[in-house]
C-alpha atoms as a PDB file:
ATOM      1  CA  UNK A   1     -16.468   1.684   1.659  1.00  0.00           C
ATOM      2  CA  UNK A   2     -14.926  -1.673   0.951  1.00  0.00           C
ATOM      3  CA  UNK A   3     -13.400  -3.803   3.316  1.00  0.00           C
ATOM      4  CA  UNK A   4      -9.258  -4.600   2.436  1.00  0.00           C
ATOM      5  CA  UNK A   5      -6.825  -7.366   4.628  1.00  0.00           C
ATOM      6  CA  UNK A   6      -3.244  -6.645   4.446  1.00  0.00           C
ATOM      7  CA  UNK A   7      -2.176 -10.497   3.537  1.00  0.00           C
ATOM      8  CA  UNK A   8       1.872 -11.702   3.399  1.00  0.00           C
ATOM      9  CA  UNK A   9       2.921 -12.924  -0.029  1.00  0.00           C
ATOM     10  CA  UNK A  10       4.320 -15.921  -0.867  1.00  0.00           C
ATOM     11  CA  UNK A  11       5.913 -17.480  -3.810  1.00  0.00           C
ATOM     12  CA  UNK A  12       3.009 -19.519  -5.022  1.00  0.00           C
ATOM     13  CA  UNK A  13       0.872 -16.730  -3.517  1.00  0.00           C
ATOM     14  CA  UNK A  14       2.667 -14.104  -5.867  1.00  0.00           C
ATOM     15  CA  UNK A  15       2.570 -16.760  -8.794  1.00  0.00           C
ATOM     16  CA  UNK A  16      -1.520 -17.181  -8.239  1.00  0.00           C
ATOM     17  CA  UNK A  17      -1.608 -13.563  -8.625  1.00  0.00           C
ATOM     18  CA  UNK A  18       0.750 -13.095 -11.345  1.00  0.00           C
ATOM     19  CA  UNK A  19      -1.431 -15.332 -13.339  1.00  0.00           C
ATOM     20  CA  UNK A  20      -4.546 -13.921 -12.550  1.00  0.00           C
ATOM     21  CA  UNK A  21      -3.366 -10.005 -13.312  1.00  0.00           C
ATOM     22  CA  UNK A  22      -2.193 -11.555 -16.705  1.00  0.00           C
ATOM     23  CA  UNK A  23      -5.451 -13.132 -17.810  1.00  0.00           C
ATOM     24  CA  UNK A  24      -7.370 -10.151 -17.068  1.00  0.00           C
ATOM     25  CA  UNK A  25      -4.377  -7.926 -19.010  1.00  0.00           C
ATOM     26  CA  UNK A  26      -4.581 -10.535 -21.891  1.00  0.00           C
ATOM     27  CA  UNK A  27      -8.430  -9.693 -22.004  1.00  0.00           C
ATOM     28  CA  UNK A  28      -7.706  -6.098 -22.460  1.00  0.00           C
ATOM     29  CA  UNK A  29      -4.252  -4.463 -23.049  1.00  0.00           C
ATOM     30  CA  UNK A  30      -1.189  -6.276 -24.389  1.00  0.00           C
ATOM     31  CA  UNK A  31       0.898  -3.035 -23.495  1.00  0.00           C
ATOM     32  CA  UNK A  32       0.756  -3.362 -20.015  1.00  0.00           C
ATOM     33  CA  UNK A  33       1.548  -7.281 -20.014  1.00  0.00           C
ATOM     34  CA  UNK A  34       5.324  -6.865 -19.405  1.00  0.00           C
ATOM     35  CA  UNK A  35       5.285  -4.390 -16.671  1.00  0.00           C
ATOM     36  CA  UNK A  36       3.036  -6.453 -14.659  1.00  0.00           C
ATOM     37  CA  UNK A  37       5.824  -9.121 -15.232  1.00  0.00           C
ATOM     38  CA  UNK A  38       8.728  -7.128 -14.074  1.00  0.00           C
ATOM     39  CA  UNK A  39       7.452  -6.271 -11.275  1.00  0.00           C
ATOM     40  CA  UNK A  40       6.438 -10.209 -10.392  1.00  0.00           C
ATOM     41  CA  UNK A  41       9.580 -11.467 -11.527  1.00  0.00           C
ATOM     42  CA  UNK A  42      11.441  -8.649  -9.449  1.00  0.00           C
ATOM     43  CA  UNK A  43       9.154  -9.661  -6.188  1.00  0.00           C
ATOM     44  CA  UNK A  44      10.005 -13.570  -6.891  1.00  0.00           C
ATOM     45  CA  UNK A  45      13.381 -13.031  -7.335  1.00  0.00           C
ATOM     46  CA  UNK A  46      14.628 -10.895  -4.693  1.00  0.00           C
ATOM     47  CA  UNK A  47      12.298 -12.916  -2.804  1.00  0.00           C
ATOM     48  CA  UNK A  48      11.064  -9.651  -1.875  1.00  0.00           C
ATOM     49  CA  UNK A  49       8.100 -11.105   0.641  1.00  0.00           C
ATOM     50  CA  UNK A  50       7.420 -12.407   3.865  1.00  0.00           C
ATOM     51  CA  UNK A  51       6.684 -11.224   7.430  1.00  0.00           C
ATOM     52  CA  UNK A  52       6.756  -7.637   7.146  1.00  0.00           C
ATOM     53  CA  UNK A  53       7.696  -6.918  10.826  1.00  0.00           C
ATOM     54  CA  UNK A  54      10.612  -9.208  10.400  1.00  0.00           C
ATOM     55  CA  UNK A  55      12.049  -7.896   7.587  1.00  0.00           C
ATOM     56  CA  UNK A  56      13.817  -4.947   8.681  1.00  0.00           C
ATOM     57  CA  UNK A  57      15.201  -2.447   6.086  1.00  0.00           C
ATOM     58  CA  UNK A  58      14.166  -4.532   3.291  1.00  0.00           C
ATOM     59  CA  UNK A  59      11.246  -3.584   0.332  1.00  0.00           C
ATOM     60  CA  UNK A  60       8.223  -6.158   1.056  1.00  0.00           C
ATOM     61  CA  UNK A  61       5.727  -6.518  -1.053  1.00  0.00           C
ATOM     62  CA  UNK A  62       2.002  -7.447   0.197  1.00  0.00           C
ATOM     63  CA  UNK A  63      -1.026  -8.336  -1.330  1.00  0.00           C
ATOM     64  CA  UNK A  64      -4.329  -6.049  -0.574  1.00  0.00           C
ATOM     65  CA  UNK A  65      -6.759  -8.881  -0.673  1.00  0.00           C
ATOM     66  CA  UNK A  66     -11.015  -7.388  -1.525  1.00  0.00           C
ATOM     67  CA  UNK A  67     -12.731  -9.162   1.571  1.00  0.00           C
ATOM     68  CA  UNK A  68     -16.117  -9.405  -0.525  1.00  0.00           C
ATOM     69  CA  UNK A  69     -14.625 -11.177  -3.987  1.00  0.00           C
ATOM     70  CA  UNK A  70     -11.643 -12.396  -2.324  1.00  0.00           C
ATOM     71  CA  UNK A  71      -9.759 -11.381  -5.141  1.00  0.00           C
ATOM     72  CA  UNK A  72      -5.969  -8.838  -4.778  1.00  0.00           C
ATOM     73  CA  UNK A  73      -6.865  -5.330  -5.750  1.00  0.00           C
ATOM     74  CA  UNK A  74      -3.296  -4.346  -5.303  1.00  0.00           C
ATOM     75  CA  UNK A  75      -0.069  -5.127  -4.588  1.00  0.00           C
ATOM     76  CA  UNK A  76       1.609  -2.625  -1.964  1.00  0.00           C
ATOM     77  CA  UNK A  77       5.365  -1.849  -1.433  1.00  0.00           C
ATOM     78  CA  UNK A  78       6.126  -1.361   1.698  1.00  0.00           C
ATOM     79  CA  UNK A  79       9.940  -0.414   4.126  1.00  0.00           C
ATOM     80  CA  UNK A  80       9.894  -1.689   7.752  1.00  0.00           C
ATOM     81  CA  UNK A  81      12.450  -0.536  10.231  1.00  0.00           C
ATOM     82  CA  UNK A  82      12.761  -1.102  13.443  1.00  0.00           C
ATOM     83  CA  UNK A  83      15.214   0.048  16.247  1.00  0.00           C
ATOM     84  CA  UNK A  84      15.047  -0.014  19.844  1.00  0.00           C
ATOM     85  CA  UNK A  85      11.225   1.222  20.736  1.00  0.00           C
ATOM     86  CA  UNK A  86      11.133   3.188  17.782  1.00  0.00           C
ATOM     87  CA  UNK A  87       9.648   1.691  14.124  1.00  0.00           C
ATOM     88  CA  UNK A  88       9.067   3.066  10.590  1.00  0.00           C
ATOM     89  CA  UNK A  89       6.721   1.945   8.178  1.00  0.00           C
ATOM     90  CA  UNK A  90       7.089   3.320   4.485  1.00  0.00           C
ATOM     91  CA  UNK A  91       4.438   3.144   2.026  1.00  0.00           C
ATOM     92  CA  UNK A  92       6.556   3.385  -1.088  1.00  0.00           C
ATOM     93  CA  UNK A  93       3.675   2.036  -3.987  1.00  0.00           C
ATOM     94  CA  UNK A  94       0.514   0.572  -4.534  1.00  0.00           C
ATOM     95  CA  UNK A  95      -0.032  -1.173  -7.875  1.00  0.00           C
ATOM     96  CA  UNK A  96      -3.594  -2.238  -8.789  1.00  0.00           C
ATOM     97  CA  UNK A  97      -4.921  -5.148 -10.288  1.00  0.00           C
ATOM     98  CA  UNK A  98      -5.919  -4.523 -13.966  1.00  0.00           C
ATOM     99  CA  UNK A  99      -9.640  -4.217 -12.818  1.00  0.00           C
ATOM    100  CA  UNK A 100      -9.215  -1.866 -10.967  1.00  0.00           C
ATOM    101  CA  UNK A 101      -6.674   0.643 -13.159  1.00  0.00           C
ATOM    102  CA  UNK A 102      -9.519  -0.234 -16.186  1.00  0.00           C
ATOM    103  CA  UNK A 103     -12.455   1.768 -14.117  1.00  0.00           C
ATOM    104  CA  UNK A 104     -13.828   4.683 -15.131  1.00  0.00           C
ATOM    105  CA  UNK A 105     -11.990   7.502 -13.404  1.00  0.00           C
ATOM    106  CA  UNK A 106     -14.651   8.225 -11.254  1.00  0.00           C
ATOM    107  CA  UNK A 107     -14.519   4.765 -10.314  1.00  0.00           C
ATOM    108  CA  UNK A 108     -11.286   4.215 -10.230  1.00  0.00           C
ATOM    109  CA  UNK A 109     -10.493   7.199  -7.615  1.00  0.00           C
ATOM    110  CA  UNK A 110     -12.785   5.557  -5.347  1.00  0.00           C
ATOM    111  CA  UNK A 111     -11.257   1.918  -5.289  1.00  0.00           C
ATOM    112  CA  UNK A 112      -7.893   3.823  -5.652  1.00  0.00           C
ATOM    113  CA  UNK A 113      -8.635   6.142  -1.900  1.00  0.00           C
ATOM    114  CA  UNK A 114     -10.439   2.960  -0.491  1.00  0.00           C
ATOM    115  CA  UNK A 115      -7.429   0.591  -1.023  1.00  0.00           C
ATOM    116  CA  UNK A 116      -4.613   3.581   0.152  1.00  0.00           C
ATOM    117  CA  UNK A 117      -6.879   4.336   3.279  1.00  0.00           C
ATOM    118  CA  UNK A 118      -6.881   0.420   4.226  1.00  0.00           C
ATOM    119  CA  UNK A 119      -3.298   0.242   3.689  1.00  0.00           C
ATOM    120  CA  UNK A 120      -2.440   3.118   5.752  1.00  0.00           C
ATOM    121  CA  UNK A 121      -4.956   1.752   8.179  1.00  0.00           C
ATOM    122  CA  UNK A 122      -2.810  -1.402   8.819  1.00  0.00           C
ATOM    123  CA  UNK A 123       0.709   0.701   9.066  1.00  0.00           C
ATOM    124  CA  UNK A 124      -0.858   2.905  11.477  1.00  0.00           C
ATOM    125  CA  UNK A 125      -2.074  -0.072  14.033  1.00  0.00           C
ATOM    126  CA  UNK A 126       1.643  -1.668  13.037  1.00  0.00           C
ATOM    127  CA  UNK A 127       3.217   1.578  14.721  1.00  0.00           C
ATOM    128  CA  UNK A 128       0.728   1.719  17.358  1.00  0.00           C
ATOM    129  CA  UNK A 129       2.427  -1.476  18.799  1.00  0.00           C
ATOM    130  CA  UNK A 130       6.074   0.572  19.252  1.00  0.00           C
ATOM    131  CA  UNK A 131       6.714   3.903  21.720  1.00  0.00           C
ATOM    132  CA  UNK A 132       7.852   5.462  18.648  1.00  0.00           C
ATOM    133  CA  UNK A 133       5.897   4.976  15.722  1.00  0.00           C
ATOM    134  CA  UNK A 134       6.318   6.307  12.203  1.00  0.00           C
ATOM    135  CA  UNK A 135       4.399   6.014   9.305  1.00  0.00           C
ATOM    136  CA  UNK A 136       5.878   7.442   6.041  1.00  0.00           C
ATOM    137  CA  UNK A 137       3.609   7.496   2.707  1.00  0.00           C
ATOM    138  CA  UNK A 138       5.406   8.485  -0.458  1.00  0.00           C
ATOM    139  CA  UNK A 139       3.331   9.954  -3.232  1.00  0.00           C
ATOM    140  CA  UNK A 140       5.441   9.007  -6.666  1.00  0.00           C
ATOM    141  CA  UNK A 141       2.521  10.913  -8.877  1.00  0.00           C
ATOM    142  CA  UNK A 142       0.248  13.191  -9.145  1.00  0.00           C
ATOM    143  CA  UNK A 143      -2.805  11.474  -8.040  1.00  0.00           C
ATOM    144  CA  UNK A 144      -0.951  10.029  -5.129  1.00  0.00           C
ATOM    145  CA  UNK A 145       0.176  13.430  -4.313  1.00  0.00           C
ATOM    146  CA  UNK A 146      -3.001  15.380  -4.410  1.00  0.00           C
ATOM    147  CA  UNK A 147      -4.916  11.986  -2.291  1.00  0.00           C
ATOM    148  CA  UNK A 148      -1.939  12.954   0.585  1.00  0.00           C
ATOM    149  CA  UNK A 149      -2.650  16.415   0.321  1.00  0.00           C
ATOM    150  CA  UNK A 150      -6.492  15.963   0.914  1.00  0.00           C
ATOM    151  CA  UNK A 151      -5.405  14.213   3.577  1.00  0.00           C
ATOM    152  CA  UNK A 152      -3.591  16.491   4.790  1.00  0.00           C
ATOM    153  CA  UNK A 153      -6.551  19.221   4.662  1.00  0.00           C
ATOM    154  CA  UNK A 154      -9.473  17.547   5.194  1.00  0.00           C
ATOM    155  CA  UNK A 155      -8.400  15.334   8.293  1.00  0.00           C
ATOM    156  CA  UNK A 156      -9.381  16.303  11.802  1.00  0.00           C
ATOM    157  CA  UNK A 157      -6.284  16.801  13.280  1.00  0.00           C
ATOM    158  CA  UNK A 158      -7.463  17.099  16.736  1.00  0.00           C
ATOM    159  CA  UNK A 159      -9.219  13.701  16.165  1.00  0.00           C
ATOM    160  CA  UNK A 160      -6.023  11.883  14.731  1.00  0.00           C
ATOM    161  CA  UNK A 161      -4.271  13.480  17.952  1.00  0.00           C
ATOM    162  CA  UNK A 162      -7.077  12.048  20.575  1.00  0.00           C
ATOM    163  CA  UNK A 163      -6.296   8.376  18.818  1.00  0.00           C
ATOM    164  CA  UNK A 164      -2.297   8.566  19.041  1.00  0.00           C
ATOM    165  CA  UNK A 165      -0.756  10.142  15.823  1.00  0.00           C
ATOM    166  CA  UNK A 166       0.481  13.575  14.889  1.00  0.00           C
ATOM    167  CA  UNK A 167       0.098  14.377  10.885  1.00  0.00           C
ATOM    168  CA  UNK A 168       2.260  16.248   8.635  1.00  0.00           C
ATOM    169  CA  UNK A 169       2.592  16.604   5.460  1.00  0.00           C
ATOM    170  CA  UNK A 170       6.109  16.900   4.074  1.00  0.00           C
ATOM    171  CA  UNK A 171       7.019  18.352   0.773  1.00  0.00           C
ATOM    172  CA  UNK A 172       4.763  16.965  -1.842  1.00  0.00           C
ATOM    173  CA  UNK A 173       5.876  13.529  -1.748  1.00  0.00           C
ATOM    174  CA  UNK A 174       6.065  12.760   1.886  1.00  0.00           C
ATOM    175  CA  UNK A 175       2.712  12.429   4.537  1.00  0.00           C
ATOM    176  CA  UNK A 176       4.110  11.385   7.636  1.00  0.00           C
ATOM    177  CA  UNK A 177       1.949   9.984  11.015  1.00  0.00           C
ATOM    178  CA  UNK A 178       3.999   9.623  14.307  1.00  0.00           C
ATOM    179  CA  UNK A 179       2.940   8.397  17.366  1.00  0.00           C
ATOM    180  CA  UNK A 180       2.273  10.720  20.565  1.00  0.00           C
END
């Protein structure tokens, strides 16, 4: 399994990355050019980026950062809250880097679970730090929705309960871990 870091974004950060993303969309697909620029230019210019734990209430976007090529696999959005002893991490989106959504499915499903699993890895010891913890990831399609539901199923719940969280899955969109 591949190692990911959680890293903050910046504006020259989000730039670097911007550029990068681009190149490699040049190199393949014209058609997906200007929805990797939205969704930069939206992240610039809501300055949508920072310390995540500070930045209650508001969407933050961070970059999940390959610890072997060094390179951003994907870009998650993520919803911190925080009140009193109680906090709330939502996992709203991942988008991946154009070398990673160009893999063969096969591929692709692996680098897709690997990335969402270190991602939820990082909320999880984020709510770990509060009495209340809850971590809230929201499955927009289909593949995102059947990864929470294997989750769901094949998890050892008595496990998850022996480190500190309580797992349920709600609806088809929601998968929700709270603190115990």
């Amino acid at each position: 399994m591949q190692s990911y870091d959680l890293q903050e974004l910046n504006a020259h950060k989000i730039s670097a990355v911007q550029s990068a993303w681009i190149e490699e969309l040049e190199k393949n697909s014209d058609s997906l050019i200007q929805l990797s620029s939205s969704l930069f230019e939206i992240i610039i210019s809501q300055k949508n980026y920072g310390v995540l734990t500070k930045r209650h209430n508001k969407d933050t976007y961070m970059a999940v950062v390959n610890n072997d090529t060094g390179e951003t696999d994907a870009i998650v959005h993520i919803v911190f809250s925080k009140l009193g002893s109680s906090s709330m991490c939502k996992i709203m989106d991942i988008y991946h880097a154009p070398h990673v959504s160009n893999l063969e499915d096969e591929m692709y499903n692996k680098k897709y679970y690997e990335i969402f699993l270190s991602v939820l890895a990082n909320m999880l010891q984020i709510n770990q730090t509060t009495k209340y913890g809850v971590t809230k990831i929201y499955a927009r399609d289909d593949i995102s929705q059947k990864t929470i539901q294997a989750i769901d199923s094949d998890s050892n719940k008595s496990l998850l309960k022996e480190i500190g969280f309580e797992m349920n899955l709600l609806g088809r969109q929601w998968l929700e871990f709270k603190t115990i």
